[in-house]
Protein backbone atom coordinates (compact mmCIF):
# COMPACT_ATOMS: atom_id res chain seq x y z
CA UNK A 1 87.22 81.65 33.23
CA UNK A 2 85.32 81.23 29.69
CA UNK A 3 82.23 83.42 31.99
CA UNK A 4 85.18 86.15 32.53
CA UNK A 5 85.78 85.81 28.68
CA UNK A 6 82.41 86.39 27.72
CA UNK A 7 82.06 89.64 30.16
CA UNK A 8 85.02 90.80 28.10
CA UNK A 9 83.82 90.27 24.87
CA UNK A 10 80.38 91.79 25.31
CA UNK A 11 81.44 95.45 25.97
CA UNK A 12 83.05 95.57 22.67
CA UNK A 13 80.17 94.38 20.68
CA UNK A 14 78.05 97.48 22.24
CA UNK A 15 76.15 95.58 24.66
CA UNK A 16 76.91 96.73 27.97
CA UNK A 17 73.47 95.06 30.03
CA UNK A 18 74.99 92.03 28.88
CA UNK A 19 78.13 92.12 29.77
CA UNK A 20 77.23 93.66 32.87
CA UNK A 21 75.06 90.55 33.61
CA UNK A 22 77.73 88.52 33.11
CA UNK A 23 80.03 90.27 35.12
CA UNK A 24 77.70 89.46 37.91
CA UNK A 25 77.05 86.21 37.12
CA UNK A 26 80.76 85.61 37.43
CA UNK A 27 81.07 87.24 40.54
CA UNK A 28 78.04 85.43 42.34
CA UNK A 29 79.94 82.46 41.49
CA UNK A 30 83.04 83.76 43.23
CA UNK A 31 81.46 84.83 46.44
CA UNK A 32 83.59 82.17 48.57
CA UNK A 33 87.08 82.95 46.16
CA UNK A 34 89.76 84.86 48.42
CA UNK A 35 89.00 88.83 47.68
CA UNK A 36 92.78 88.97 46.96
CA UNK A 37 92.76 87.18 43.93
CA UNK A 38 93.99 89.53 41.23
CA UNK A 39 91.86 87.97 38.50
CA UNK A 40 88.71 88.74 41.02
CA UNK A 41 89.66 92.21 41.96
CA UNK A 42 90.09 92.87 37.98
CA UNK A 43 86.75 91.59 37.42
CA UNK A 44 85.25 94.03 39.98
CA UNK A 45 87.01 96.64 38.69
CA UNK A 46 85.87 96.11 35.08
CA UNK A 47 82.00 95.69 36.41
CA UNK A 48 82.23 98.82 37.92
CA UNK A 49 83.98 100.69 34.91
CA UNK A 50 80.68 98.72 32.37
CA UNK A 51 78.25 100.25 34.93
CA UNK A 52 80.06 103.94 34.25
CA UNK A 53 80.03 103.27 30.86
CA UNK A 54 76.55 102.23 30.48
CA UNK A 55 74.95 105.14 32.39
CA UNK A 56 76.88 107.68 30.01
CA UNK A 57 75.70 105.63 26.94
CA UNK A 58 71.92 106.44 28.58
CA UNK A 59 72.34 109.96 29.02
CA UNK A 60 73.64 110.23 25.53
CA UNK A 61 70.95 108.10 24.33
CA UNK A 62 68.33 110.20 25.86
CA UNK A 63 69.71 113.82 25.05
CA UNK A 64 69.63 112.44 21.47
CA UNK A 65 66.05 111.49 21.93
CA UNK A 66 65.62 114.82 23.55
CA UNK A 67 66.84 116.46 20.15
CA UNK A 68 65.06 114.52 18.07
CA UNK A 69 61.70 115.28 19.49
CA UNK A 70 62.57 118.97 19.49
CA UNK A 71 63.37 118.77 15.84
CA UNK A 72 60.15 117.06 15.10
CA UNK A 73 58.58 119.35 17.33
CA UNK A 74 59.84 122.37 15.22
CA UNK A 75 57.88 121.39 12.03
């Protein structure tokens, strides 16, 4: 559970590779646990909705990067 906790946390502090690793550390660990269990299936759903999350933060990230070099580029 304190491995579910941590997942949790680690969106909030802006680090979504983290707490994407430790979603999956938590679910390797749960690979025998009955698929049923609502604390499971809530886990799966959150990995899923960090893995969203992070490939909008990279597309951001990169049309940023995009505008910056076409600013610099303009000089």
């Amino acid at each position: 559970m304190a491995q579910l906790g941590l997942a949790r946390t680690l969106p909030g502090d802006g680090d979504a590779q983290a707490a994407a690793t430790a979603y999956d550390a938590l679910l390797a660990g749960w690979t025998a646990a009955d698929g049923d269990l609502g604390v499971l299936q809530s886990a799966r759903n959150e990995r899923q909705r960090i893995s969203r999350q992070a490939g909008r933060l990279d597309v951001m990230k990169k049309a940023a990067e995009l505008a910056r070099q076409e600013r610099t580029a303009d000089r």
